[in-house]
Protein backbone atom coordinates (compact mmCIF):
# COMPACT_ATOMS: atom_id res chain seq x y z
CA UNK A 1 92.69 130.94 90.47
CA UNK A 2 95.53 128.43 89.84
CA UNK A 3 97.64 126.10 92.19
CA UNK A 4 100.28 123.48 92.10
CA UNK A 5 99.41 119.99 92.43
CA UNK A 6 98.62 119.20 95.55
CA UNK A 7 99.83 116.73 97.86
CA UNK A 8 97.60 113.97 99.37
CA UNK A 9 96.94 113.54 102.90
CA UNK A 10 95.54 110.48 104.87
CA UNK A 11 93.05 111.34 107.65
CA UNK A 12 93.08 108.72 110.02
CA UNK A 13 89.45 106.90 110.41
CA UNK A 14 87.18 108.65 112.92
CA UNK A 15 87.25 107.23 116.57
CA UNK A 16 84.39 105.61 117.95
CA UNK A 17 82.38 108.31 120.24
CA UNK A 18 82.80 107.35 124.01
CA UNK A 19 80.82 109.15 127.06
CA UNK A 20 83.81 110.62 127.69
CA UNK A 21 85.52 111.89 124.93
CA UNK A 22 81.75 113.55 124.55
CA UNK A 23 81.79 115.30 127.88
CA UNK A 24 85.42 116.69 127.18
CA UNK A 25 84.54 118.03 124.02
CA UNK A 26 81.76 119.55 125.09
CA UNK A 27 83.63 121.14 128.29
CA UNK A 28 86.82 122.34 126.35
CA UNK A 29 84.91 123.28 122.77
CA UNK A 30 81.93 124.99 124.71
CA UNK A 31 83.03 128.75 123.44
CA UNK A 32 84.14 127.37 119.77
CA UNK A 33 80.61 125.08 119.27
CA UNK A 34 79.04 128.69 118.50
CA UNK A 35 81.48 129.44 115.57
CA UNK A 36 83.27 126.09 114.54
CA UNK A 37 80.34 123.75 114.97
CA UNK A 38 82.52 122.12 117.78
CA UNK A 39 82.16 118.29 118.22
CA UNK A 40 79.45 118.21 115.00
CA UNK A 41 80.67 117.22 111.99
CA UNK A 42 81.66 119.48 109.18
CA UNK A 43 79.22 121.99 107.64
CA UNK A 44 78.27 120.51 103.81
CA UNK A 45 76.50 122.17 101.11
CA UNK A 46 75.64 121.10 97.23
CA UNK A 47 76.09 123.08 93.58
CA UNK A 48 74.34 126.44 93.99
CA UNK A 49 73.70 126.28 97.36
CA UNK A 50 75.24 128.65 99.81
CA UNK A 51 76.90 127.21 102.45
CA UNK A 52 77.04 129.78 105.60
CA UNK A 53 80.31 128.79 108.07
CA UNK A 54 81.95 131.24 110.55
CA UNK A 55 82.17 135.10 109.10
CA UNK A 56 82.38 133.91 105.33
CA UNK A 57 79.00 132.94 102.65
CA UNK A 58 80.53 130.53 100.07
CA UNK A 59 78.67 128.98 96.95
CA UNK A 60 79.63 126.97 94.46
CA UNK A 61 77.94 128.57 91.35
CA UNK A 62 78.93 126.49 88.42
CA UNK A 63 81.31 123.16 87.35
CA UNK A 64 81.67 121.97 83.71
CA UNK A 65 84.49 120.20 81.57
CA UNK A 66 86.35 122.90 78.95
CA UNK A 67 88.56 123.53 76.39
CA UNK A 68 91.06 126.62 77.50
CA UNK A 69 93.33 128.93 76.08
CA UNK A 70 96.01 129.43 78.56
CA UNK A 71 98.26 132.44 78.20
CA UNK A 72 102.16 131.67 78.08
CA UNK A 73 104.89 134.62 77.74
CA UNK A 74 105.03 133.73 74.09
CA UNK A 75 101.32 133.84 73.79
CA UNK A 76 98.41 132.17 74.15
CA UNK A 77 97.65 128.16 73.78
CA UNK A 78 95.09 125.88 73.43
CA UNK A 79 94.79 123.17 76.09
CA UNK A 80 95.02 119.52 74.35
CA UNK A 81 92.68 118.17 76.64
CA UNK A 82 89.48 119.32 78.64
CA UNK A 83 89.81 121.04 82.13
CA UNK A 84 87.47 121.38 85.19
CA UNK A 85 86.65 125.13 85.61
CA UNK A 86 84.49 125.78 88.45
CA UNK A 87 83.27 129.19 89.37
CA UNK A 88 82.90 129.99 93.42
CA UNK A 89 81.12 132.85 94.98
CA UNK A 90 82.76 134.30 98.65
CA UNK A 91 80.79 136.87 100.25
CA UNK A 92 82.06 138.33 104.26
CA UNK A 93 79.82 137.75 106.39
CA UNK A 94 81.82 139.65 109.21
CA UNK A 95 82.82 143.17 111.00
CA UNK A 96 86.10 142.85 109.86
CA UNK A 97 88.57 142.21 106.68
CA UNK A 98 88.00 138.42 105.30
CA UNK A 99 91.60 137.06 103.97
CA UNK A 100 90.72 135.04 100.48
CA UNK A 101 93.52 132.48 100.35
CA UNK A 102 92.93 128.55 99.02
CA UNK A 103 96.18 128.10 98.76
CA UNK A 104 97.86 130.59 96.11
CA UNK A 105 101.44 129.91 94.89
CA UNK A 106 101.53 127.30 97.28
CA UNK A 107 104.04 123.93 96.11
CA UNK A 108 101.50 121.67 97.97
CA UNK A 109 98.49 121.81 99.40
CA UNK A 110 96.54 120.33 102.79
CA UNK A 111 93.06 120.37 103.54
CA UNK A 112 93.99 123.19 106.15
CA UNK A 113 95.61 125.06 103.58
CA UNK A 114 93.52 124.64 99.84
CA UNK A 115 90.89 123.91 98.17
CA UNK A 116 91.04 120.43 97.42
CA UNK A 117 88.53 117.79 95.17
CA UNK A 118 87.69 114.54 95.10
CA UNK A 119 85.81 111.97 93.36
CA UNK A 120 83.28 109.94 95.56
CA UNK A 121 79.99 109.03 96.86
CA UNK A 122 77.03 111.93 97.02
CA UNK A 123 76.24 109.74 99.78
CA UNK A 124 79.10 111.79 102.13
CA UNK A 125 82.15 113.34 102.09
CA UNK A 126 85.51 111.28 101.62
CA UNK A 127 86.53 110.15 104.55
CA UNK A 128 90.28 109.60 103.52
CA UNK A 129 92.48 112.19 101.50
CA UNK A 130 94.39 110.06 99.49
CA UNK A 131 91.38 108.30 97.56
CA UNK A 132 90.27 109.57 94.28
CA UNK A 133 91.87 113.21 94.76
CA UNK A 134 91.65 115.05 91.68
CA UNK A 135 94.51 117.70 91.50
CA UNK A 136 94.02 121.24 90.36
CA UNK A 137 95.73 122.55 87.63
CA UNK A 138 99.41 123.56 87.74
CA UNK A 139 99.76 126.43 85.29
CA UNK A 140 103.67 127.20 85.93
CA UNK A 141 104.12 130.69 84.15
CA UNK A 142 101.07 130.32 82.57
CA UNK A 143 97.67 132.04 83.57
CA UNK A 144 93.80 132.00 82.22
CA UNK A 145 92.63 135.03 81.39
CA UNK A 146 89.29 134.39 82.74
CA UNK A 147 90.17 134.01 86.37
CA UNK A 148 89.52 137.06 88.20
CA UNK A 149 91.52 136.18 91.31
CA UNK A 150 95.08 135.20 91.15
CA UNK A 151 96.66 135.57 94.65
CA UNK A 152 95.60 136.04 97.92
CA UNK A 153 93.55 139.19 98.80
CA UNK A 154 91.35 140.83 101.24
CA UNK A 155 87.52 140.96 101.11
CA UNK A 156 86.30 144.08 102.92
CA UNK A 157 82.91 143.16 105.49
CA UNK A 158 80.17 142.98 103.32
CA UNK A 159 81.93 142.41 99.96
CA UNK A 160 81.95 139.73 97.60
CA UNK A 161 84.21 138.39 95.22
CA UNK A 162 84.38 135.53 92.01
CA UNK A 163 86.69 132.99 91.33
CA UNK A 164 87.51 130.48 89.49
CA UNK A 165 89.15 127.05 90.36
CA UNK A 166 91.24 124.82 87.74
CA UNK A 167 91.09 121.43 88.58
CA UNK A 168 92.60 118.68 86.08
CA UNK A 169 89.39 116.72 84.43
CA UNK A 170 88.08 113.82 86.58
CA UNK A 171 88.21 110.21 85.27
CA UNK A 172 85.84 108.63 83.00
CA UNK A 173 83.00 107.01 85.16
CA UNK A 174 83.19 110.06 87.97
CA UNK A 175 79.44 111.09 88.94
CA UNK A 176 80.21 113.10 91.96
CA UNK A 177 82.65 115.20 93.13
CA UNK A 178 83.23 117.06 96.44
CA UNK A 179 85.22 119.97 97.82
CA UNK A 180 86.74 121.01 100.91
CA UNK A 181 87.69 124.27 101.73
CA UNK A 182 89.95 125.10 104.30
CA UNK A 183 88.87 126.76 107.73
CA UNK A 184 90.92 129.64 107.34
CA UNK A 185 88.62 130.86 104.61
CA UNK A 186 86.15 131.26 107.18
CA UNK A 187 87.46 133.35 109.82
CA UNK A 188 90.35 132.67 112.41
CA UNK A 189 88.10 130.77 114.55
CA UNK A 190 87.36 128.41 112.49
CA UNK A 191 88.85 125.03 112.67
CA UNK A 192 87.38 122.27 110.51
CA UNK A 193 87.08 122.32 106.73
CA UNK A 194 83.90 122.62 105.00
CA UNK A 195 82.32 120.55 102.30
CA UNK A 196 80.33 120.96 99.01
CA UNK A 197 78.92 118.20 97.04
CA UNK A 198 78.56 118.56 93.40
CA UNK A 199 77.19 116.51 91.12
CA UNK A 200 79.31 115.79 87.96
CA UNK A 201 78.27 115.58 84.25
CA UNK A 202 81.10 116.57 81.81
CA UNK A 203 78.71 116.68 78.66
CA UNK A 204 80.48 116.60 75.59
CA UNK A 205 83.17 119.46 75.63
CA UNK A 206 84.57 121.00 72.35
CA UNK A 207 87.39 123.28 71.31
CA UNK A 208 87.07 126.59 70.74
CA UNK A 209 85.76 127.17 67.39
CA UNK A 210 87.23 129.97 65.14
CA UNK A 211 85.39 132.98 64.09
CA UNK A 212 84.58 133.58 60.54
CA UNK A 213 86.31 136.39 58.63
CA UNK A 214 83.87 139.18 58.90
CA UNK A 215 83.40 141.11 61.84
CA UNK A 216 86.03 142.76 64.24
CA UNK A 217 87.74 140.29 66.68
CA UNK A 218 88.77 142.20 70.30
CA UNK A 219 91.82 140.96 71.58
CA UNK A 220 91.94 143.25 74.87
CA UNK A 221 93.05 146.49 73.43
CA UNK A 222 93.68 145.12 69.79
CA UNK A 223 90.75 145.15 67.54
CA UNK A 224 91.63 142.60 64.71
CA UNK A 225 89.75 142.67 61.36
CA UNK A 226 90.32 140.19 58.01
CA UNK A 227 90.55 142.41 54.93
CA UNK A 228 91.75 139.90 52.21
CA UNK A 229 93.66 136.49 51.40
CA UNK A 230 95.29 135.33 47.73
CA UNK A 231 97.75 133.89 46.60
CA UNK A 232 100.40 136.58 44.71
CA UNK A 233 104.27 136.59 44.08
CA UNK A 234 106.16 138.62 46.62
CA UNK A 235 108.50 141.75 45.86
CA UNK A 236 111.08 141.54 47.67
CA UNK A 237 113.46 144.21 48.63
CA UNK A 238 117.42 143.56 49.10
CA UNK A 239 120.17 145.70 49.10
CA UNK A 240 122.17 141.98 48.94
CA UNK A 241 119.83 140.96 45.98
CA UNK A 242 120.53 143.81 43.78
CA UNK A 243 117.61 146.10 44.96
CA UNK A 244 114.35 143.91 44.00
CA UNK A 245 113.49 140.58 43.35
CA UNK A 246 110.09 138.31 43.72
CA UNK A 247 109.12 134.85 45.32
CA UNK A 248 110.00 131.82 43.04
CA UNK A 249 106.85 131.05 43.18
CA UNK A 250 103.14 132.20 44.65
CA UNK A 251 102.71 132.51 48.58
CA UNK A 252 99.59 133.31 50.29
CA UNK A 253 99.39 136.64 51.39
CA UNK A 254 96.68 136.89 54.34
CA UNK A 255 95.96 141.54 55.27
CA UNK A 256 95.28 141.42 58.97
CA UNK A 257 94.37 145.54 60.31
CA UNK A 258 95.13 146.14 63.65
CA UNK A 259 93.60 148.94 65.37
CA UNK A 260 94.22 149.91 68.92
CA UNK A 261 90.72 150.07 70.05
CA UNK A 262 92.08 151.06 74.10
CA UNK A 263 93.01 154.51 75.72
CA UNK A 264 96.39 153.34 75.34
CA UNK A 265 99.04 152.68 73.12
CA UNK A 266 99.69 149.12 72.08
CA UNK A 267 102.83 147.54 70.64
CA UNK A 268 102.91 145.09 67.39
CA UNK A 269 105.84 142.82 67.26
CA UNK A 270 108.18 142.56 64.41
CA UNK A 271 107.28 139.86 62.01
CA UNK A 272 110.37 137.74 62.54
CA UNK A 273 110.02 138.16 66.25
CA UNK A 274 110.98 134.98 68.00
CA UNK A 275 109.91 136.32 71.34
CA UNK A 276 106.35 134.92 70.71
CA UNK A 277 104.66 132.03 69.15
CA UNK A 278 104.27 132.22 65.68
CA UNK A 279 101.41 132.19 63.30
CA UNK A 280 99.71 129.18 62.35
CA UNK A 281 97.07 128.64 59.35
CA UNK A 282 95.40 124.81 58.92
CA UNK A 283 93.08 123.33 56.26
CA UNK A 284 89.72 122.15 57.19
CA UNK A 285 90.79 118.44 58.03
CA UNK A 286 93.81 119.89 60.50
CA UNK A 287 96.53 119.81 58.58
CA UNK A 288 99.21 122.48 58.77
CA UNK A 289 100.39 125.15 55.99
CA UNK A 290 104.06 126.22 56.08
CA UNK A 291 105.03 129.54 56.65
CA UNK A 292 107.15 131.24 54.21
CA UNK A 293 110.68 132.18 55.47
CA UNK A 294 112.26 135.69 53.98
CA UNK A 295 115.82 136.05 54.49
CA UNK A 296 116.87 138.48 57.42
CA UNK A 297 117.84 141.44 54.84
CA UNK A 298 114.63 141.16 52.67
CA UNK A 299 111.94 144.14 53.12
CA UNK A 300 108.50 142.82 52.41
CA UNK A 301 105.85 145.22 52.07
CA UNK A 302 103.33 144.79 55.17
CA UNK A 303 105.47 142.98 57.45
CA UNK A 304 107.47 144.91 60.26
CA UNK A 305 111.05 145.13 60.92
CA UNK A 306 110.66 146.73 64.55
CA UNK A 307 108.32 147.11 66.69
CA UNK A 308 105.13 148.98 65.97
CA UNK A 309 103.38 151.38 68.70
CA UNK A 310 100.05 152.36 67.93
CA UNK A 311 98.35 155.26 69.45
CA UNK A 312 94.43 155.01 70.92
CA UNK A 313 92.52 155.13 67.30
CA UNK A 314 95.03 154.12 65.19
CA UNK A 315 95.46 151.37 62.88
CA UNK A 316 98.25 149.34 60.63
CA UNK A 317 97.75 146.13 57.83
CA UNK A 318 99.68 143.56 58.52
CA UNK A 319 100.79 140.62 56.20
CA UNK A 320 101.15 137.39 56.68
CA UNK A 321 102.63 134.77 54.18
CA UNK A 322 102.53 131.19 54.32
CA UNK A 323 103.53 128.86 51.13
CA UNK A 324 100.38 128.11 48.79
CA UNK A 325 98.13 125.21 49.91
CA UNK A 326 97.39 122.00 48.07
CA UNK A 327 95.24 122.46 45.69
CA UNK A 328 93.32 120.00 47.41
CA UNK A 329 93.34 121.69 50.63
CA UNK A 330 89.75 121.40 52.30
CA UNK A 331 88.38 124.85 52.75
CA UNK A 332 87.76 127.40 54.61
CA UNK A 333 91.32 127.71 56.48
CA UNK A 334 91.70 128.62 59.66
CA UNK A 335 94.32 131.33 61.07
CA UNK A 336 95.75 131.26 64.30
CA UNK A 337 97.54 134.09 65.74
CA UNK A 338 98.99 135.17 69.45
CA UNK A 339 97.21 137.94 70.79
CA UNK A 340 100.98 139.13 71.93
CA UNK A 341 102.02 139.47 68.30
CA UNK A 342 99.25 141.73 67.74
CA UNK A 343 99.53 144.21 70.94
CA UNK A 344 96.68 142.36 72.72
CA UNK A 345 96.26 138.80 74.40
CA UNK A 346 94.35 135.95 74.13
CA UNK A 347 94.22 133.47 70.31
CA UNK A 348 93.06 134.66 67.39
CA UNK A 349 91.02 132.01 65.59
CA UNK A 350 89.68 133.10 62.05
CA UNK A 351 88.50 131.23 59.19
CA UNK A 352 88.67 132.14 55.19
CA UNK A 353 88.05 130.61 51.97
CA UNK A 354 90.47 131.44 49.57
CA UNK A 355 91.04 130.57 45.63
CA UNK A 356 94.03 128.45 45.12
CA UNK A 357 94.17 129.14 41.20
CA UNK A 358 97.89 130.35 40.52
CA UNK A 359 98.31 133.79 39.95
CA UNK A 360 100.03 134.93 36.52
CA UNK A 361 103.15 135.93 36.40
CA UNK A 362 104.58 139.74 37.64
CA UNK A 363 105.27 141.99 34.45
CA UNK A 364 109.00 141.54 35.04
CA UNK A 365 108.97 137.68 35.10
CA UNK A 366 107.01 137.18 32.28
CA UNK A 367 108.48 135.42 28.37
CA UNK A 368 107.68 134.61 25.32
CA UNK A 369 106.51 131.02 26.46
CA UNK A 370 103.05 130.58 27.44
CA UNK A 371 102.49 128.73 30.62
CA UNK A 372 100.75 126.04 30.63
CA UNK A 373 97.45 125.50 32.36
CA UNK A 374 98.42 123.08 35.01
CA UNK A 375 101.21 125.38 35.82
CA UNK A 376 98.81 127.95 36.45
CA UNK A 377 97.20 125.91 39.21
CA UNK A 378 100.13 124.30 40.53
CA UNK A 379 100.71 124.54 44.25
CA UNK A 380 103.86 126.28 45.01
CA UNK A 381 106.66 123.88 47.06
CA UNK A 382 106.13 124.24 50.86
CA UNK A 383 109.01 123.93 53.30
């Protein structure tokens, strides 16, 4: 699950026990000592231990520092930084309905209302709210695909249920992290938060890498498959241009086939579709390749004009230009698409070699002249 940033707290420092504060917590919390723990201190557990409180089983299973892709509505992105992701198991304990809420949608959150973390000492929890709070993620209109829970919901008694929490990543140095739950996730007669205590190692976290071109990519529904690359002069088709007419010079045409591997028909977007993100392609060291740019009454041969629906089973080759590398460009290349273009979700990340020898000229373009041989090999001008 997601939230908004949360808002810090201060709890004010614990009052010394007296003899009687003791007996009066003991007289008025005698029927809630059973469920709440009463006047003892909050129940704690550690990483991948189950921590038993009220009607509700909770363990933290897993926490580790990651690269994302977050899906925006214009497709999918990769985060710039690392994230916390950590995955949570909540089982009912109870006779009745358990209502899973750590503070979904919420603006802000409390200790009696989210799950909140902090950096600190393994030696116990924080004792103030507003010291080295670490605040989750705030997604806005985006969403991760990989979180199974994404607003409040009811477990039934004896079910269980995943999640997983976004938290931003912790600071340099941080070696242990805790996190308090609030009491409602525990049953209505709950009153204190609980704790968990998790040791923290980031490791070394890298982006995702691409795939190479090869073997089927699933993007949900859309199975994605690289058929060829090279670098060719366009036809172009234009009423306004006389009927046909070529590129001025080579562009690299990269065959994508789509095939609607669901029970469902799936929709590709038009090429020049502004509605979503669009393609990218980068050489080995990171830098970008231009797209090539067709004026809005050209008709180019693989690329769509409307939208596409495709049927369970059924496939279409799409093309993708982009101006010709450098011929210095560091190989293989990478291709980045939306999964939204495509009729699925998610980033497409493939990689290709390709040959950046010049392609000889069409039939209709050719003359007398010879071309030369560094004009054969010359990289065509990028935007």
């Amino acid at each position: 699950m997601y939230f908004r940033q949360a808002g810090s707290e201060t709890q004010a420092p614990p009052t010394p026990r007296t003899n009687t504060w003791t007996l009066q917590c003991l007289v008025a919390s005698l029927a809630a000592l059973l469920l709440a723990g009463g006047c003892d201190r909050p129940p704690q557990a550690t990483l991948g231990e189950a921590l038993t409180y009220g009607t509700t089983q909770v363990t933290v299973l897993h926490a580790e520092a990651v690269y994302l892709d977050l899906e925006t509505p214009t497709g999918a992105q990769p985060t710039s930084s690392p994230l916390l992701r950590m995955r949570i198991a909540v089982t009912n304990l109870g006779e009745a309905p358990l209502r899973y809420d750590v503070g979904f949608g919420a603006t802000a959150g409390t200790q009696a209302t989210a799950a909140l973390l902090f950096a600190g000492s393994p030696d116990a929890a924080p004792a103030a709210l507003d010291v080295g709070h670490i605040p989750a993620l705030n997604l806005g209109t985006s969403r991760y695909l990989g979180d199974p829970v994404t607003q409040a919901t009811n477990i039934d008694p004896g079910a269980s249920l995943e999640d997983v929490l976004l938290f931003t990543l912790p600071p340099a140095g941080t070696s242990h992290l805790w996190l308090s739950l609030p009491p409602r996730l525990f049953g209505s007669e709950v009153r204190h938060a609980a704790w968990i205590s998790i040791p923290w190692r980031p490791g070394d976290p890298q982006p995702p890498s691409a795939a190479p071109a090869g073997e089927p990519l699933r993007l949900q529904d859309a199975v994605v498959s690289f058929q060829q690359a090279s670098l060719r002069y366009v036809r172009v088709h234009s009423d306004e241009l006389g009927g046909e007419a070529y590129s001025d010079a080579p562009l690299l045409q990269v065959t994508l086939r789509v095939e609607n591997g669901g029970e469902r028909p799936i929709s590709l977007a038009p090429s020049r579709s502004t509605a979503f993100d669009p393609p990218q392609l980068l050489d080995a060291q990171g830098e970008r390749i231009s797209r090539a740019q067709f004026p809005g009454h050209a008709r180019i041969t693989g690329q769509l004009n409307e939208r596409l629906a495709l049927a369970p089973g059924d496939h279409h080759d799409l093309h993708l230009y982009f101006h010709a590398p450098p011929i210095e460009s560091a190989m293989p290349l990478e291709l980045r698409v939306p999964g939204q273009r495509l009729g699925g979700v998610g980033l497409l990340r493939m990689t290709f070699d390709v040959s950046l020898e010049r392609p000889p000229l069409p039939e209709e373009l050719r003359t007398d002249e010879p071309v030369s041989e560094e004009a054969q090999t010359a990289p065509a001008d990028a935007d």
